[in-house]
N, C-alpha and C. Protein backbone atom coordinates (compact mmCIF):
# COMPACT_ATOMS: atom_id res chain seq x y z
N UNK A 1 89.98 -50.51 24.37
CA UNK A 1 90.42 -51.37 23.30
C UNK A 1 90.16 -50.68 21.97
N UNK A 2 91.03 -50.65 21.08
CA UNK A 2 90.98 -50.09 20.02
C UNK A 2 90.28 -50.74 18.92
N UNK A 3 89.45 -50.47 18.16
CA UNK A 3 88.34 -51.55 17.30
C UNK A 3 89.32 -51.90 16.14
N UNK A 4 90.15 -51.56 15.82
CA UNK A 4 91.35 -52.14 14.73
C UNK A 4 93.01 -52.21 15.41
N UNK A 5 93.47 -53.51 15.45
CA UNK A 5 94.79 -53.10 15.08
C UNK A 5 95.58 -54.00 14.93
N UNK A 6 96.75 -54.00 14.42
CA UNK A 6 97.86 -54.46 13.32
C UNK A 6 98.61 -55.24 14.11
N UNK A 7 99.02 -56.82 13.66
CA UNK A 7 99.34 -57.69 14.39
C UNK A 7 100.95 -57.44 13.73
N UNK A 8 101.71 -58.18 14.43
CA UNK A 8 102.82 -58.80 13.62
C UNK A 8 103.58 -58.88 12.76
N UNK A 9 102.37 -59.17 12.19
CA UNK A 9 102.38 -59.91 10.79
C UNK A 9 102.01 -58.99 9.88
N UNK A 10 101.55 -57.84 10.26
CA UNK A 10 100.72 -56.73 9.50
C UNK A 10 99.73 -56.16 8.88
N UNK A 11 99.20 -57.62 9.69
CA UNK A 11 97.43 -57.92 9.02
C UNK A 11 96.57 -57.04 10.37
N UNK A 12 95.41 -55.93 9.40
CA UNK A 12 95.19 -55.39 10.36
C UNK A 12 93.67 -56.19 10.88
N UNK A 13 93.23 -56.21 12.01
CA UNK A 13 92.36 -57.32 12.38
C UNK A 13 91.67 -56.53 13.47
N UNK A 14 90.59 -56.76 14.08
CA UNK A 14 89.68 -56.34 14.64
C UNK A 14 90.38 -56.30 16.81
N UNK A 15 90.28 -55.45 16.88
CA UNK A 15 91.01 -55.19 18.42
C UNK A 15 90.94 -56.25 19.35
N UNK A 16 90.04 -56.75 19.28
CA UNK A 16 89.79 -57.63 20.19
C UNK A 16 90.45 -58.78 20.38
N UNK A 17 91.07 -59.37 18.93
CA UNK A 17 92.30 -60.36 18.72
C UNK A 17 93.19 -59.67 19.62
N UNK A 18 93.58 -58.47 19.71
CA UNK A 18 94.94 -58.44 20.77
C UNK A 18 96.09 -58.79 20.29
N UNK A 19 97.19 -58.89 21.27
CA UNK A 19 98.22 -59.66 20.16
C UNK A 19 98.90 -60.94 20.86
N UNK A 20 97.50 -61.72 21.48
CA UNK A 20 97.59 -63.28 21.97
C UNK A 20 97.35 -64.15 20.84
N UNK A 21 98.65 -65.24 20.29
CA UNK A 21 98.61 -65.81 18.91
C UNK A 21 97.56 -66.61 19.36
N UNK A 22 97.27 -67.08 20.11
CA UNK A 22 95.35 -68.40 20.28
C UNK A 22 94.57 -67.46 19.60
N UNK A 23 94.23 -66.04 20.23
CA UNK A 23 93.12 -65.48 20.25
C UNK A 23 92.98 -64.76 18.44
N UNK A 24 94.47 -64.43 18.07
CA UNK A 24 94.46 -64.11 16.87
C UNK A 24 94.42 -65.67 15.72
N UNK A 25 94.59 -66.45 15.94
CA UNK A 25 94.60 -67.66 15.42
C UNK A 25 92.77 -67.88 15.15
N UNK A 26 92.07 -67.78 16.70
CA UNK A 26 91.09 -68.22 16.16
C UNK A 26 90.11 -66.87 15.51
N UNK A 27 90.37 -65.79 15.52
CA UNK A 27 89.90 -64.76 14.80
C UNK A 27 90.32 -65.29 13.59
N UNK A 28 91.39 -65.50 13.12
CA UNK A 28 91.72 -65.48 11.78
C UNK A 28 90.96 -66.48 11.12
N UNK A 29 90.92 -67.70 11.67
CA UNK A 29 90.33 -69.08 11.10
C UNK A 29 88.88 -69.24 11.42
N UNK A 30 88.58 -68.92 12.52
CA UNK A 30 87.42 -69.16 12.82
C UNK A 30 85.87 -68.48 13.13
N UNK A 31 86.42 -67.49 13.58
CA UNK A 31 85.14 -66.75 14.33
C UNK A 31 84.81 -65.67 12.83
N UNK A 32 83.38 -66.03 12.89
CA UNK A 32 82.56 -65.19 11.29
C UNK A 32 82.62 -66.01 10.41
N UNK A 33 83.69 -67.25 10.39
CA UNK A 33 83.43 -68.39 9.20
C UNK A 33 82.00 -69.03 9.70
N UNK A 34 81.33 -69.57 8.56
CA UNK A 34 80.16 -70.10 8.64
C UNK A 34 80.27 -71.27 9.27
N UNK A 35 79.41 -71.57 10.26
CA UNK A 35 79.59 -72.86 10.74
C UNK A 35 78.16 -73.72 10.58
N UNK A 36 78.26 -75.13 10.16
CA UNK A 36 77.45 -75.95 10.06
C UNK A 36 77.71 -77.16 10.50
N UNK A 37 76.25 -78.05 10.66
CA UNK A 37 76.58 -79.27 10.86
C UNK A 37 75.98 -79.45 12.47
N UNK A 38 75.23 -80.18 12.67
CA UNK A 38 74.43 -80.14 13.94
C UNK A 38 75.33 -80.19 15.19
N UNK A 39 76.32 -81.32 15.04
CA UNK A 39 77.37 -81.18 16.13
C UNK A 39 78.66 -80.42 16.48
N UNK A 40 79.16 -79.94 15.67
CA UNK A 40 79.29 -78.44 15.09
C UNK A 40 78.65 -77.45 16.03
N UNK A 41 77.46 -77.42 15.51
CA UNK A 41 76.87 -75.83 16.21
C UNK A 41 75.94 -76.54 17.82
N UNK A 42 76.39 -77.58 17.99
CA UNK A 42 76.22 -78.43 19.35
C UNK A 42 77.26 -77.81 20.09
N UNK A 43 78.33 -77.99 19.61
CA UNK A 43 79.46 -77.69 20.55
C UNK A 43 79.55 -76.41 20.69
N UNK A 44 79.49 -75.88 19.32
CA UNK A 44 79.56 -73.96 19.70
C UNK A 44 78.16 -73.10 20.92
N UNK A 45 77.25 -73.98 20.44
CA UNK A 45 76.15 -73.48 21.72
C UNK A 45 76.65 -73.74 23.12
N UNK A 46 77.39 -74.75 23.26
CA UNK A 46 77.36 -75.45 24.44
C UNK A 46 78.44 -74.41 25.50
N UNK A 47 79.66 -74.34 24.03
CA UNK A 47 80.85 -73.36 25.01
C UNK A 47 80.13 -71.92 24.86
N UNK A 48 79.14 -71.62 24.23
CA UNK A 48 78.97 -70.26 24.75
C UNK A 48 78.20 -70.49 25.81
N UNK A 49 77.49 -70.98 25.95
CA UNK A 49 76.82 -71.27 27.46
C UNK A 49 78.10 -71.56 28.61
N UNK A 50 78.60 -71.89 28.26
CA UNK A 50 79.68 -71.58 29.27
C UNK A 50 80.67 -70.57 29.23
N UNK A 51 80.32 -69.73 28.47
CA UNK A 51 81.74 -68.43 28.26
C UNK A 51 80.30 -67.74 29.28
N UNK A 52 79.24 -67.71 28.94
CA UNK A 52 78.57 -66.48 29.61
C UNK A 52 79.22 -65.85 30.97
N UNK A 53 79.39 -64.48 31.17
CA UNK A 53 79.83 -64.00 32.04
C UNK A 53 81.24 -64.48 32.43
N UNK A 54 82.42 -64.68 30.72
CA UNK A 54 83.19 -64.92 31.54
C UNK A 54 84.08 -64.18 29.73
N UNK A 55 85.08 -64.16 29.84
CA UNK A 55 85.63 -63.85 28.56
C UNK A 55 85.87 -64.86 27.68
N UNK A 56 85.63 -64.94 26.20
CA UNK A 56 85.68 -66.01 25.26
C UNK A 56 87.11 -66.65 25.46
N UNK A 57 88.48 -65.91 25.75
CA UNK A 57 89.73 -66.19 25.54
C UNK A 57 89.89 -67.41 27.24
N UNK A 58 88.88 -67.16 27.65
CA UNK A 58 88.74 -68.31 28.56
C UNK A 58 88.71 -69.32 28.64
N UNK A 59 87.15 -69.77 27.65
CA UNK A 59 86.81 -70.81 26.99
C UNK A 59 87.61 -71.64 26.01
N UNK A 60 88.15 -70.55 25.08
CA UNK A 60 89.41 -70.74 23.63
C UNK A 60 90.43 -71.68 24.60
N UNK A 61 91.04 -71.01 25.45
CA UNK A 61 92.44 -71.85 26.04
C UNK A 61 91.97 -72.98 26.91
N UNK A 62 90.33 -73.37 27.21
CA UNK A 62 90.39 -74.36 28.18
C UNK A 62 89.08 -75.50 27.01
N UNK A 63 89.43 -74.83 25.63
CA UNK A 63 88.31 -75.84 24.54
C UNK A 63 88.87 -77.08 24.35
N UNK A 64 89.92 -77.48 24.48
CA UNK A 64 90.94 -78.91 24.20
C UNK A 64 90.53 -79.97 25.73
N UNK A 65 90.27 -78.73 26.66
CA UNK A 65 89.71 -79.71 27.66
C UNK A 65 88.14 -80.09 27.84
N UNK A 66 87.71 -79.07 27.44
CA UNK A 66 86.33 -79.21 27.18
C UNK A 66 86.00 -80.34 26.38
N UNK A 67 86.45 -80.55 25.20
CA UNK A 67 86.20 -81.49 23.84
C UNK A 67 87.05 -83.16 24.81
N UNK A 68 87.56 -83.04 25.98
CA UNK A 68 88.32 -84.57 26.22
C UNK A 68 86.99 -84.90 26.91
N UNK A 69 86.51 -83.92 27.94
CA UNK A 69 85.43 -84.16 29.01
C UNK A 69 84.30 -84.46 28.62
N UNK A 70 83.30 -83.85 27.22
CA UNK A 70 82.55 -83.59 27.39
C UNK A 70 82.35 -84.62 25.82
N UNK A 71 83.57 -85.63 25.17
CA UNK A 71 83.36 -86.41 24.88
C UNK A 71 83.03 -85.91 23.09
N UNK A 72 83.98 -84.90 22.91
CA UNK A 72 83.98 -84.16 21.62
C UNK A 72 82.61 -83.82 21.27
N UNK A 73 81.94 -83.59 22.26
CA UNK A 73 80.61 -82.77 21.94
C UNK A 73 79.82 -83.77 21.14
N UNK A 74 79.82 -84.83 20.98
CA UNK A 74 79.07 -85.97 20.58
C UNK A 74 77.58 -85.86 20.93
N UNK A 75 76.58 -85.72 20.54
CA UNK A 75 75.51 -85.52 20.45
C UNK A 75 74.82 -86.27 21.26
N UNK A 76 74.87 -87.46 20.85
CA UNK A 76 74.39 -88.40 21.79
C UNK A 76 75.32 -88.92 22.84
N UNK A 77 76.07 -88.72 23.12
CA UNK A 77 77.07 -89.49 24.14
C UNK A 77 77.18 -88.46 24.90
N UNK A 78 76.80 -87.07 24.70
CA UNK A 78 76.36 -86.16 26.14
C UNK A 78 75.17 -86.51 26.39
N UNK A 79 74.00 -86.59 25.56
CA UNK A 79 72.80 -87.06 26.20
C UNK A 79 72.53 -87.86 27.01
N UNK A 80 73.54 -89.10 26.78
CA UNK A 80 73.41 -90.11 27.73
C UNK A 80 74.57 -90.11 29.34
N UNK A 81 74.92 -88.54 29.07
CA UNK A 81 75.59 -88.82 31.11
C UNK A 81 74.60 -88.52 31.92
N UNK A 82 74.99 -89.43 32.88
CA UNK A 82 74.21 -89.38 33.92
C UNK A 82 75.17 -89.03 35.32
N UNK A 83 74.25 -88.94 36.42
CA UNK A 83 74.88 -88.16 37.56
C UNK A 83 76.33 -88.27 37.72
N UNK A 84 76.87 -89.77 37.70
CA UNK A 84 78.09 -89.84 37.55
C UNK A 84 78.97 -88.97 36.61
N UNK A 85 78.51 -88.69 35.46
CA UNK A 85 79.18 -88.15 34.78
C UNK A 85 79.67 -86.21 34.64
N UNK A 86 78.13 -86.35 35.10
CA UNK A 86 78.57 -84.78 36.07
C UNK A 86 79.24 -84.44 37.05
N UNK A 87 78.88 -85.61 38.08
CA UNK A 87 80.14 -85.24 38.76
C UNK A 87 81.69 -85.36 38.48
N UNK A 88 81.76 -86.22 37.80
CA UNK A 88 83.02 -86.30 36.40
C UNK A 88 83.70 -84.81 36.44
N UNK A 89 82.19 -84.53 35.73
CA UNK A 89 83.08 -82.83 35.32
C UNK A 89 83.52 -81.88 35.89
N UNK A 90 82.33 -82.00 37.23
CA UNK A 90 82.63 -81.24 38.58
C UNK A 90 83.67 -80.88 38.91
N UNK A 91 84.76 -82.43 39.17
CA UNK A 91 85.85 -82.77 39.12
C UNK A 91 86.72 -82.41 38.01
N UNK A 92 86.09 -81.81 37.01
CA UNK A 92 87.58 -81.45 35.70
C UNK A 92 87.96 -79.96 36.48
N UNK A 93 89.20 -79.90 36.76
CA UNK A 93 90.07 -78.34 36.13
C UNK A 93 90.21 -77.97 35.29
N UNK A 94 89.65 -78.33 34.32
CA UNK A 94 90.18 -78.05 32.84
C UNK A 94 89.09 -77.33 32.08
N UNK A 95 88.23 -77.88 32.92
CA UNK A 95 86.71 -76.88 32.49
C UNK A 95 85.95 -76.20 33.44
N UNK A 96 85.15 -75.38 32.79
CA UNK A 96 84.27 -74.46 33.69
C UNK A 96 83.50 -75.45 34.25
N UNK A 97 83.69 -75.21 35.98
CA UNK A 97 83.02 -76.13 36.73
C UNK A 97 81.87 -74.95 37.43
N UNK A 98 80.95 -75.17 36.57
CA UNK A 98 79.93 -74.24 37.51
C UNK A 98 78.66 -75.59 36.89
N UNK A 99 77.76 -75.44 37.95
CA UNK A 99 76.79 -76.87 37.87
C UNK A 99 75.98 -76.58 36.94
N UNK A 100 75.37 -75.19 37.55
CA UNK A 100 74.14 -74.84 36.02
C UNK A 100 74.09 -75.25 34.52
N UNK A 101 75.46 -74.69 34.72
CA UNK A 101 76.19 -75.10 32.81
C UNK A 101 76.27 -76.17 32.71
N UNK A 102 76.99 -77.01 33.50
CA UNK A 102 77.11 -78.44 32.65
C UNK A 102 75.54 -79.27 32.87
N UNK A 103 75.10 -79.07 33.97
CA UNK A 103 73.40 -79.44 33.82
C UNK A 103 72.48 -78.89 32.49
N UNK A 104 73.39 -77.76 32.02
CA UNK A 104 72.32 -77.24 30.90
C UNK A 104 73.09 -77.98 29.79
N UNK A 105 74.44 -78.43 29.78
CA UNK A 105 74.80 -78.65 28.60
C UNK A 105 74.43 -80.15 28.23
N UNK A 106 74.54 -80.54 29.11
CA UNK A 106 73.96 -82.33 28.83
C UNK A 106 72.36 -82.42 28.59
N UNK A 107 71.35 -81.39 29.87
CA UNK A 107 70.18 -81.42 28.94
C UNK A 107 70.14 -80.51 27.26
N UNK A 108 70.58 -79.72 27.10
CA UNK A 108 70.99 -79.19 26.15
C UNK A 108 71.12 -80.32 24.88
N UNK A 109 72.13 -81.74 25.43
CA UNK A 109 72.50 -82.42 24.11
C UNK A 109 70.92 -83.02 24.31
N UNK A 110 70.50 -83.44 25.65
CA UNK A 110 69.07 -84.64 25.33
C UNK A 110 68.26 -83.70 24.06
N UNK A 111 68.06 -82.45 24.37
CA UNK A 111 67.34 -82.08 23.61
C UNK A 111 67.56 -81.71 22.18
N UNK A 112 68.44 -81.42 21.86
CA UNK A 112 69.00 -81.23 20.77
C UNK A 112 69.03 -82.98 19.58
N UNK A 113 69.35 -84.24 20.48
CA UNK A 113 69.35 -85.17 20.22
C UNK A 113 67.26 -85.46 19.73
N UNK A 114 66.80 -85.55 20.42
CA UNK A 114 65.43 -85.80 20.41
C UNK A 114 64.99 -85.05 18.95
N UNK A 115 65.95 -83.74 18.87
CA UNK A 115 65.13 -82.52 17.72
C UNK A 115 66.19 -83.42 16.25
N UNK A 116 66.87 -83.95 16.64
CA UNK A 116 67.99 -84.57 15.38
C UNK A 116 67.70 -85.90 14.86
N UNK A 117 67.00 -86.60 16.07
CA UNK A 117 67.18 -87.97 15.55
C UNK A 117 66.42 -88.44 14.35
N UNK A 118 65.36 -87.64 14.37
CA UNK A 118 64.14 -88.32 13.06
C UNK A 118 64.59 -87.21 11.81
N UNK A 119 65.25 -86.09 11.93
CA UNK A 119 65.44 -85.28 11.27
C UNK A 119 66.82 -84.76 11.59
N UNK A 120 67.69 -85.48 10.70
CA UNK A 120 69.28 -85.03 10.77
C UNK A 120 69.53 -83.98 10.24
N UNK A 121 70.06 -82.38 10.79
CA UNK A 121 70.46 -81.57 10.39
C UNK A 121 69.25 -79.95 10.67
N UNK A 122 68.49 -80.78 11.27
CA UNK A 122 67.48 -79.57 12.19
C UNK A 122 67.98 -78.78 13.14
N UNK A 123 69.38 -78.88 13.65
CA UNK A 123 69.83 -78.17 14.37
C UNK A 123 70.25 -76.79 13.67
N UNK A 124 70.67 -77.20 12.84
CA UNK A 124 71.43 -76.67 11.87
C UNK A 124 70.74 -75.76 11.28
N UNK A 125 69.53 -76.01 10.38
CA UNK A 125 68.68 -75.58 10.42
C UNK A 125 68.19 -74.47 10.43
N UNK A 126 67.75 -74.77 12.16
CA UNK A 126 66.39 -73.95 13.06
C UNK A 126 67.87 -72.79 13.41
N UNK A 127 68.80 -72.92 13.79
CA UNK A 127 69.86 -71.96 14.01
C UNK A 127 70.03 -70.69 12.34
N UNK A 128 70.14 -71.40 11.31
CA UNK A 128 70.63 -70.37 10.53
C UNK A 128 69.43 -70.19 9.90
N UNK A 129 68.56 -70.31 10.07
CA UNK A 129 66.86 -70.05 10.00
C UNK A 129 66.48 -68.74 10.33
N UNK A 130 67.67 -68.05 11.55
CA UNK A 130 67.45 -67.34 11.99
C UNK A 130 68.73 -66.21 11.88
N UNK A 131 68.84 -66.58 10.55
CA UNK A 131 70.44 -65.79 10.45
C UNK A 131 69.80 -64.04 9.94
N UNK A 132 70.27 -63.14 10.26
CA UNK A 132 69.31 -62.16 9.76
C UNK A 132 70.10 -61.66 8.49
N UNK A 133 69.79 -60.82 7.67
CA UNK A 133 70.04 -60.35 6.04
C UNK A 133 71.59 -59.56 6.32
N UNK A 134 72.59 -59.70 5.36
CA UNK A 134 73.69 -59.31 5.45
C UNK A 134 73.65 -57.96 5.69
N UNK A 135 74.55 -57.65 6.42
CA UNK A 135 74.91 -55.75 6.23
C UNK A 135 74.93 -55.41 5.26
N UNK A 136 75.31 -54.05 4.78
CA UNK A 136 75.46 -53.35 3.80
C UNK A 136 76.54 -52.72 4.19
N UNK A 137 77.53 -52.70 4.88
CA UNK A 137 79.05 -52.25 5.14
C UNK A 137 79.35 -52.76 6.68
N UNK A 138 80.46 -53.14 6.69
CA UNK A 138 81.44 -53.53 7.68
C UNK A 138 81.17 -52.38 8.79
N UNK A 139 81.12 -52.61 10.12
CA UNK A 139 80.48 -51.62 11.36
C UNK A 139 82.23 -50.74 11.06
N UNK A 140 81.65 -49.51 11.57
CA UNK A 140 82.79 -48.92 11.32
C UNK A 140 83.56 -48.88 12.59
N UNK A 141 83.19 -49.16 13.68
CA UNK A 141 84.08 -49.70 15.30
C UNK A 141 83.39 -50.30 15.74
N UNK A 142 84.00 -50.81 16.75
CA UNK A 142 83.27 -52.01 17.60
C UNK A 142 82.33 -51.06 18.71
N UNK A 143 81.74 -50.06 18.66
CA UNK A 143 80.84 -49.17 19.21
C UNK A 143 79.70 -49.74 18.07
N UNK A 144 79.93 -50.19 17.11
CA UNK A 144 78.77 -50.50 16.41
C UNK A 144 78.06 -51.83 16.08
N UNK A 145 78.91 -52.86 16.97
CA UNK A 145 78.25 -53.98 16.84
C UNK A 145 77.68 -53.99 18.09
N UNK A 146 76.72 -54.30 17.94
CA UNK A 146 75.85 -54.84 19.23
C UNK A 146 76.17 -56.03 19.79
N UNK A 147 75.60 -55.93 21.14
CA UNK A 147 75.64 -57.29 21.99
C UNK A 147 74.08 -58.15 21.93
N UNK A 148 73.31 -57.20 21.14
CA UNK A 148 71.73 -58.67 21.24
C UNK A 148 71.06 -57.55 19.70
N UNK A 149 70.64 -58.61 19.08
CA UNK A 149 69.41 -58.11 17.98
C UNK A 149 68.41 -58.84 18.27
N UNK A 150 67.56 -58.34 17.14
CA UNK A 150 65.99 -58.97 17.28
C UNK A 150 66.04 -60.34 16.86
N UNK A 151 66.84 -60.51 15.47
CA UNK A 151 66.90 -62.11 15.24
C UNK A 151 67.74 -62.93 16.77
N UNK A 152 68.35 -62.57 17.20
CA UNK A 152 69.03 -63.09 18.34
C UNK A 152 68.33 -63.79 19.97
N UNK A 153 66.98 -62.41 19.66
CA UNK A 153 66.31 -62.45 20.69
C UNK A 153 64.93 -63.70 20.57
N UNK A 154 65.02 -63.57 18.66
CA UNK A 154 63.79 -64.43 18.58
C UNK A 154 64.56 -65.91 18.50
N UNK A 155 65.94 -65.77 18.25
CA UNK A 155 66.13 -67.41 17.58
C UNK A 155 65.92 -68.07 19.76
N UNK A 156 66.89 -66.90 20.27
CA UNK A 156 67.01 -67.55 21.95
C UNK A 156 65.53 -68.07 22.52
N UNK A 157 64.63 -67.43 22.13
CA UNK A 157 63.21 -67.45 22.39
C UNK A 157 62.92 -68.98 21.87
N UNK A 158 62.93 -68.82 20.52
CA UNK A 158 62.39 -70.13 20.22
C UNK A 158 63.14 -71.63 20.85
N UNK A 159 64.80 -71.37 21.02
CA UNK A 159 65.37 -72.12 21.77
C UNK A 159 64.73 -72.58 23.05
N UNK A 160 64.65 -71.52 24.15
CA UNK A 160 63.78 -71.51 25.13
C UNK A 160 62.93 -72.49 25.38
N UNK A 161 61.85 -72.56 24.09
CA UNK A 161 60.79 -72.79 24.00
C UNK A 161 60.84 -74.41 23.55
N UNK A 162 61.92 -74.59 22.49
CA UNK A 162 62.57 -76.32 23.05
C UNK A 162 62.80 -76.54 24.45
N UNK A 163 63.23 -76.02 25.19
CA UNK A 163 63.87 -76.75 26.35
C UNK A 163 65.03 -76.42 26.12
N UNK A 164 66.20 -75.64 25.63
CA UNK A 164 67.28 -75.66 25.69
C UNK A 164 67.65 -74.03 26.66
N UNK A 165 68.68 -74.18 27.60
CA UNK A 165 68.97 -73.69 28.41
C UNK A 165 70.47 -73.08 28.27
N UNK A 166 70.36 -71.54 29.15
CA UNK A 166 71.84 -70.91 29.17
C UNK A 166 71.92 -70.22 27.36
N UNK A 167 70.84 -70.00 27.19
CA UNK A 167 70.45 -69.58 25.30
C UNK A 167 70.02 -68.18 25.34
N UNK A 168 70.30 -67.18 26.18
CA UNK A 168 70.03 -65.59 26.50
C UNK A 168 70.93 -65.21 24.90
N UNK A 169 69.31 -63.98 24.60
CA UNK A 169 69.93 -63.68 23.67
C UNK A 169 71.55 -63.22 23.31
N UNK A 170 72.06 -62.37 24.72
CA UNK A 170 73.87 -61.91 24.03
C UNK A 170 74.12 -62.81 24.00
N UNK A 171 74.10 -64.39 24.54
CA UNK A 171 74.78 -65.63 24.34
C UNK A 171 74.41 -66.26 22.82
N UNK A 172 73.30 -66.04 22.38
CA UNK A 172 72.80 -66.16 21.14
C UNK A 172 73.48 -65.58 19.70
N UNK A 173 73.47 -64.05 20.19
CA UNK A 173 74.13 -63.12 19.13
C UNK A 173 76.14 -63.32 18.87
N UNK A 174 76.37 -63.32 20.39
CA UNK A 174 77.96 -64.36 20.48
C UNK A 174 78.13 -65.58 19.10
N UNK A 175 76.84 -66.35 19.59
CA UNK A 175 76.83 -67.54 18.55
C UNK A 175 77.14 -67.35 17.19
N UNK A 176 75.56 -65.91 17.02
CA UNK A 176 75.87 -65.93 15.58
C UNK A 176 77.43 -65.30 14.95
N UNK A 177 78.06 -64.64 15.77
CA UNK A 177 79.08 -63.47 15.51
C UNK A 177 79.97 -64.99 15.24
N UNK A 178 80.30 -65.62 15.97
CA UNK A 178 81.70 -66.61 15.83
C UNK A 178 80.94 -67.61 14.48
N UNK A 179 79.62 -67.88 14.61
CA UNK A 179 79.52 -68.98 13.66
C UNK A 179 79.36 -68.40 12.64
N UNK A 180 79.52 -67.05 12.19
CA UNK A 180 79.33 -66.45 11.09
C UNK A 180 77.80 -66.07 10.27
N UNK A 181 76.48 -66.84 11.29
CA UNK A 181 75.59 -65.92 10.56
C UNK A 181 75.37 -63.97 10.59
N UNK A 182 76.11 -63.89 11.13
CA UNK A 182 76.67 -62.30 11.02
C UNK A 182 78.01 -61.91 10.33
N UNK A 183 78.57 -61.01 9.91
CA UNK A 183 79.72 -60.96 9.64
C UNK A 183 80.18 -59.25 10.91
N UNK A 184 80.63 -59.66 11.75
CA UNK A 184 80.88 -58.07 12.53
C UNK A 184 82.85 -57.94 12.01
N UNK A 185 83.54 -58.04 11.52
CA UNK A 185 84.76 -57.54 11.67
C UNK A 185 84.50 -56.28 10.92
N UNK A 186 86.07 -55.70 11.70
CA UNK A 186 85.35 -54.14 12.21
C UNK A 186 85.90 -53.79 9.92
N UNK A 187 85.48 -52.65 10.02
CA UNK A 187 85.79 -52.17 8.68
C UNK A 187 87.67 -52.06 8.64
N UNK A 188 88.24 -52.41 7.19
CA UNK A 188 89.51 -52.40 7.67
C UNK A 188 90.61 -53.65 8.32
N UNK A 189 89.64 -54.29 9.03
CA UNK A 189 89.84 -55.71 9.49
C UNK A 189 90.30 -56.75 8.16
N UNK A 190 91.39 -57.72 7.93
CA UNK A 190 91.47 -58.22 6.53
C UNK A 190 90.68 -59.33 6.68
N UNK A 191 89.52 -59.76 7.42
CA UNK A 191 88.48 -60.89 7.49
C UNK A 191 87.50 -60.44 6.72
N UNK A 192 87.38 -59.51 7.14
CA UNK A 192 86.19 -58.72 6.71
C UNK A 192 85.47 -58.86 5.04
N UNK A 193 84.71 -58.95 4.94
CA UNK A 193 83.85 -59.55 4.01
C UNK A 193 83.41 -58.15 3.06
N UNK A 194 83.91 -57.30 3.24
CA UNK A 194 84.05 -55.85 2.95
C UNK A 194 84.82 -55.44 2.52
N UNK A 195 86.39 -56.20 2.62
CA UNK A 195 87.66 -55.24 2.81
C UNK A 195 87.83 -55.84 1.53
């Protein structure tokens, strides 16, 4: 894969967009914009816990089903399924049916809920708490972004250490890359916070 190249449209963008309009759509709009807001970065934890070991463009084309099932990532209204409701999901095609994940994602909301309720916006927070200090230039290929840092390793750690599950640091550093406490588009890229 080539770490730059030129869509369409003529915008040159980071390789990995490809030239699938979803995947360039949500490069363009989304992934490296800052994301906030507890349920917000509820939902973005939740689908990377379920992209793990699988490709993001996975997750992207099956997120419309994810958000019907899983009840728009509602904070508390995942906390409260119970067995029935897993098996619910078991039963979706539309989403990643592997048990671990959706067992981690519903304890995932209990806990996340418990860390929100007396203190709205601690999710939020304890996540960009752990955003580490901007670059000083745009990576010059995608040979130069990494898949785990140290802030990545400590924010997953401290996650851990709530109770929240399926939070391995590359799943961590994923987080920060799409929610934007990193900026990785490659140099050259027109996202890029550089260019």
């Amino acid at each position: 894969m080539s770490s730059l190249i030129v869509g369409d449209d003529g915008r040159p963008r980071c390789g990995w967009a490809g030239h699938d309009a979803e995947y360039q759509r949500y490069h363009d709009e989304e992934w490296g914009s800052p994301l906030h807001g507890d349920q917000r970065l509820f939902e973005k934890l939740s689908l990377e816990g379920f992209q793990a070991g699988l490709s993001w463009i996975t997750i992207l084309r099956r997120r419309p089903a994810f958000r019907l099932a899983f009840n728009g990532f509602d904070i508390d209204a995942v906390a409260a399924f119970d067995e029935r409701d897993v098996e619910r999901l078991m039963a979706d095609p539309g989403i990643i049916r592997n048990r671990l994940k959706v067992d981690a994602a519903v304890s995932n909301a209990r806990v996340t809920r418990a860390l929100v309720r007396s203190n709205p916006g601690a999710l939020d927070e304890l996540i960009w708490g752990f955003a580490p200090r901007p670059r000083d230039r745009a990576p010059a290929s995608s040979a130069e972004v990494p898949a785990v840092t140290s802030e990545s390793t400590a924010l997953s750690k401290e996650l851990k250490r709530r109770g929240y599950r399926f939070v391995g640091p590359t799943t961590i550093y994923a987080l920060m890359q799409s929610a934007g406490l990193v900026d990785d588009h490659i140099a050259g890229c027109f996202r890029s916070s550089f260019a």
